[in-house]
C-alpha atoms as a PDB file:
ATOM      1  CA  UNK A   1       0.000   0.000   0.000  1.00  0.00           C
ATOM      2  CA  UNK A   2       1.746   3.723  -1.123  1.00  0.00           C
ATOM      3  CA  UNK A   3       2.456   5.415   1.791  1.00  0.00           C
ATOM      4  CA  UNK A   4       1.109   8.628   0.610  1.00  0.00           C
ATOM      5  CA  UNK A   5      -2.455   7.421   0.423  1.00  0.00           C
ATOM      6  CA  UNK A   6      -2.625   6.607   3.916  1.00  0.00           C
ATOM      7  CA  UNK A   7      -1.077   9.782   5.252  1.00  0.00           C
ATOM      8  CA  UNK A   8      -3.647  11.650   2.813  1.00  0.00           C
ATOM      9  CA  UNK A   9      -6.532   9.514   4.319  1.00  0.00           C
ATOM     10  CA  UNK A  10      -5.784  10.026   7.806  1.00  0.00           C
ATOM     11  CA  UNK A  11      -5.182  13.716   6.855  1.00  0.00           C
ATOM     12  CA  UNK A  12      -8.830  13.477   5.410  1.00  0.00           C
ATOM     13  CA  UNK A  13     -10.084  12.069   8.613  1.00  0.00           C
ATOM     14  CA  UNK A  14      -8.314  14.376  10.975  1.00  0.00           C
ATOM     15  CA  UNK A  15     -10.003  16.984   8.891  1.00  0.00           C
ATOM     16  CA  UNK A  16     -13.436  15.938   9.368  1.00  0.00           C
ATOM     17  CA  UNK A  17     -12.608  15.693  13.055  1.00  0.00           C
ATOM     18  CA  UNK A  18     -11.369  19.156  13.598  1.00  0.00           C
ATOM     19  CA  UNK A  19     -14.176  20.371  11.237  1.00  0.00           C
ATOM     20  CA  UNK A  20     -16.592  18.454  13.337  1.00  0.00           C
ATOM     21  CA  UNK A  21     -16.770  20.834  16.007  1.00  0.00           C
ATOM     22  CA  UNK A  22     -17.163  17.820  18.351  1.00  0.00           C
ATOM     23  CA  UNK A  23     -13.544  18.157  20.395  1.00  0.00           C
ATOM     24  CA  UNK A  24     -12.642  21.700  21.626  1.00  0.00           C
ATOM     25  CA  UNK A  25      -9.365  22.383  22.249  1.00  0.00           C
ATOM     26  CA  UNK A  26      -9.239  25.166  25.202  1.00  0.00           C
ATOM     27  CA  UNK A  27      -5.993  26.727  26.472  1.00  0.00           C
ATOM     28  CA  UNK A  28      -5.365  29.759  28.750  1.00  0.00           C
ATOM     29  CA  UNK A  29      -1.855  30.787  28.584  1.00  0.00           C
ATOM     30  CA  UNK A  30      -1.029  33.445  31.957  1.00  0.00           C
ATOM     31  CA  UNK A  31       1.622  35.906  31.831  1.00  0.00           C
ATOM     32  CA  UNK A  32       3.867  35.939  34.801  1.00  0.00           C
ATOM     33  CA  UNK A  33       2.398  37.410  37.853  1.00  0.00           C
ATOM     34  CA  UNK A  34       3.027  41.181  38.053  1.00  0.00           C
ATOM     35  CA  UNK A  35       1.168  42.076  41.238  1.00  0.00           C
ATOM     36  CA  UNK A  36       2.525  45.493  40.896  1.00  0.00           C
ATOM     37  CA  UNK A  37      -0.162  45.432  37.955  1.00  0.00           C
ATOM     38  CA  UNK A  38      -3.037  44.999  39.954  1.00  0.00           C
ATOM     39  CA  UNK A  39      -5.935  47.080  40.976  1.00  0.00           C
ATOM     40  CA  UNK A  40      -6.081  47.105  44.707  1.00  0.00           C
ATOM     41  CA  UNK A  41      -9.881  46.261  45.637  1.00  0.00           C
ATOM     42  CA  UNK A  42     -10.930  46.714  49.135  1.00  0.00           C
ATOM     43  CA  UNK A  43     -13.707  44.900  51.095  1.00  0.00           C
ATOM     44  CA  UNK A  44     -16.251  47.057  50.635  1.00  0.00           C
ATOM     45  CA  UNK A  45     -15.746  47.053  46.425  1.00  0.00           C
ATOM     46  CA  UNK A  46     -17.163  43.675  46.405  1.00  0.00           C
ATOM     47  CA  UNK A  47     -20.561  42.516  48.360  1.00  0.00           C
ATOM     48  CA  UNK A  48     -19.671  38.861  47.638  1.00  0.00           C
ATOM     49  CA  UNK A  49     -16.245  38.489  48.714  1.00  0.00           C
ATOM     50  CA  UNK A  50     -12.842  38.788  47.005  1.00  0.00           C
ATOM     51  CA  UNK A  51     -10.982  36.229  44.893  1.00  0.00           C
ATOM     52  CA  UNK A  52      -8.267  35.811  42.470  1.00  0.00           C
ATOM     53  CA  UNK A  53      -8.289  36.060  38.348  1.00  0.00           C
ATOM     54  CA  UNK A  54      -8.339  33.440  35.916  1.00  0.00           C
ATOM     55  CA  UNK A  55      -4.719  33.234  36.172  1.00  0.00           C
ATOM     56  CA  UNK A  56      -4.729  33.712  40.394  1.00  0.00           C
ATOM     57  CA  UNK A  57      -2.577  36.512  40.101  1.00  0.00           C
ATOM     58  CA  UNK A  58      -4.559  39.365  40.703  1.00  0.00           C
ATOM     59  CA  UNK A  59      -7.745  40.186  43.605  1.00  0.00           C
ATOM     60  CA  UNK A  60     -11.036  40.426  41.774  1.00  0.00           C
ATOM     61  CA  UNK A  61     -15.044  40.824  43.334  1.00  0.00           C
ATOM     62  CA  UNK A  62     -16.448  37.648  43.332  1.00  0.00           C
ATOM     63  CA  UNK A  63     -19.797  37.282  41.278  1.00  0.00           C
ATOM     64  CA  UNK A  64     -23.044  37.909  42.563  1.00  0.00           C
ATOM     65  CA  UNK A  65     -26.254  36.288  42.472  1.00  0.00           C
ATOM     66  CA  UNK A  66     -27.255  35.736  38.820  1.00  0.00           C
ATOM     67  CA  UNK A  67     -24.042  37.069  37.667  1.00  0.00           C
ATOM     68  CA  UNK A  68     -22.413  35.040  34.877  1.00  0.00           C
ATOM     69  CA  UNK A  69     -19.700  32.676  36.442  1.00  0.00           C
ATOM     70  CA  UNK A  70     -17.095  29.967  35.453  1.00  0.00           C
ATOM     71  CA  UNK A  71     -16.574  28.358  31.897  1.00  0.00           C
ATOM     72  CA  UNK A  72     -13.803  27.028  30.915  1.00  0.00           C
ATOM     73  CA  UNK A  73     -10.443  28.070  33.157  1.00  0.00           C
ATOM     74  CA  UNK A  74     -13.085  29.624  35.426  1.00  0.00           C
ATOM     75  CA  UNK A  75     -12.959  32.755  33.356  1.00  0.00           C
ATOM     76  CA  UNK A  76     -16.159  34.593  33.622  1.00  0.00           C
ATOM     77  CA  UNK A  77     -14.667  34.474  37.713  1.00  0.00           C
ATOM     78  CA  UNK A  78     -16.093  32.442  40.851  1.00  0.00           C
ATOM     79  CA  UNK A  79     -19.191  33.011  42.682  1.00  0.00           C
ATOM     80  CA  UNK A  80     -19.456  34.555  46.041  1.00  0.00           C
ATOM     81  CA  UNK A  81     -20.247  33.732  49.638  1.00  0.00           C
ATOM     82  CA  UNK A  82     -23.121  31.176  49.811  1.00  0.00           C
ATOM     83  CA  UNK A  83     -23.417  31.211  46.076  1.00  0.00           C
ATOM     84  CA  UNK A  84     -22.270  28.365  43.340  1.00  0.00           C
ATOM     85  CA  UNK A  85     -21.696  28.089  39.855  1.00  0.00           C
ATOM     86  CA  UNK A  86     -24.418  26.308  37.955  1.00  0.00           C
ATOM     87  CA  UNK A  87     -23.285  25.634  34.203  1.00  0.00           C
ATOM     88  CA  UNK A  88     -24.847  24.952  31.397  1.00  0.00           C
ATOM     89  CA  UNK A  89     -22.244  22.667  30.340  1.00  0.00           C
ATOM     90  CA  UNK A  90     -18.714  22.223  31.595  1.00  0.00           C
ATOM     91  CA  UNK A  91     -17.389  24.372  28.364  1.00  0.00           C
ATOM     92  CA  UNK A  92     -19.940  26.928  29.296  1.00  0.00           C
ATOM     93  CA  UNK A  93     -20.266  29.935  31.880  1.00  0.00           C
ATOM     94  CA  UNK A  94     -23.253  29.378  34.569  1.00  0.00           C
ATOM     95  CA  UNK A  95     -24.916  31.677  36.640  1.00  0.00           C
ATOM     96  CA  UNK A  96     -24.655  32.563  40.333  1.00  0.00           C
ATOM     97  CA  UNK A  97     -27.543  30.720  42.499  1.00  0.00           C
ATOM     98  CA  UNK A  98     -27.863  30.751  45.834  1.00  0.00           C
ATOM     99  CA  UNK A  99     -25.772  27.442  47.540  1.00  0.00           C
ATOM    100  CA  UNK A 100     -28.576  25.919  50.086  1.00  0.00           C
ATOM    101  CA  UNK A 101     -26.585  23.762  51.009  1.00  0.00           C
ATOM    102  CA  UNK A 102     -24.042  26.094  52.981  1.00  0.00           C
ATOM    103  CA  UNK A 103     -27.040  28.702  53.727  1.00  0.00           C
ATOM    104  CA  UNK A 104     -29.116  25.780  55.549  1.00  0.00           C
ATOM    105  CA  UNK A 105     -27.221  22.592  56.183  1.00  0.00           C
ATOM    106  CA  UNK A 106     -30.683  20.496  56.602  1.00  0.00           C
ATOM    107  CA  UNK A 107     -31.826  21.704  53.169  1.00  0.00           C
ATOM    108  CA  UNK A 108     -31.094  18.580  50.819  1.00  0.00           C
ATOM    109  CA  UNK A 109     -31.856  20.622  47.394  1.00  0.00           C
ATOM    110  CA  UNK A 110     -30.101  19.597  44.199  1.00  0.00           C
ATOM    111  CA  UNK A 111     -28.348  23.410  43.450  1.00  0.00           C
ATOM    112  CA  UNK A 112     -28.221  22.789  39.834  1.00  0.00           C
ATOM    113  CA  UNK A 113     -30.864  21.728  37.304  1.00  0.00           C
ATOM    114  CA  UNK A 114     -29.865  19.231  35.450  1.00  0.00           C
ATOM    115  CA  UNK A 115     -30.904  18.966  31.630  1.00  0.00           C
END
């Protein structure tokens, strides 16, 4: 078998794969930490809390309720106090909801909705 028509069909099918849209290939490449860089938040800036960037280098406000939240390398930024992250998929940003589960420890409500 020529050598040449194999590496043009798995060419082909690597192709279709790609093309597919069915594998995403995510990266998030950080810059070294320049805290220097960084806009100095104080309590009171964010209701929620205060956590780190995508790339935990510099302080940011923690999302509120309903706010848009995670995706992939938790991106859109964390949710605050008593509040998680419910995505629509694990490639895609959620929304802030309310965490029973640390507001009431006897509550035994599923956070998320499930599709």
């Amino acid at each position: 078998m020529d050598h040449r028509l194999v590496n043009a069909g798995l060419c082909l099918v690597a192709a279709l794969v790609l093309l597919s849209g069915e594998h995403r290939i995510e990266a998030l490449s950080c810059l070294p930490c320049a805290k220097d860089t960084c806009s100095q938040l104080e309590e009171d800036d964010c209701p929620v809390g205060i956590g780190l960037d995508a790339c935990k280098c510099c302080p940011v406000c923690n999302k509120n309720l309903g706010e848009v939240c995670g995706g992939p390398f938790v991106i859109h930024g964390n949710c605050g106090m008593n509040l998680t992250c419910c995505p629509m998929s694990q490639m895609e940003p959620g929304k802030c909801e309310i965490d029973y589960r640390k507001v009431c420890k006897r509550w035994k409500k599923k956070v998320c909705k499930t599709t």
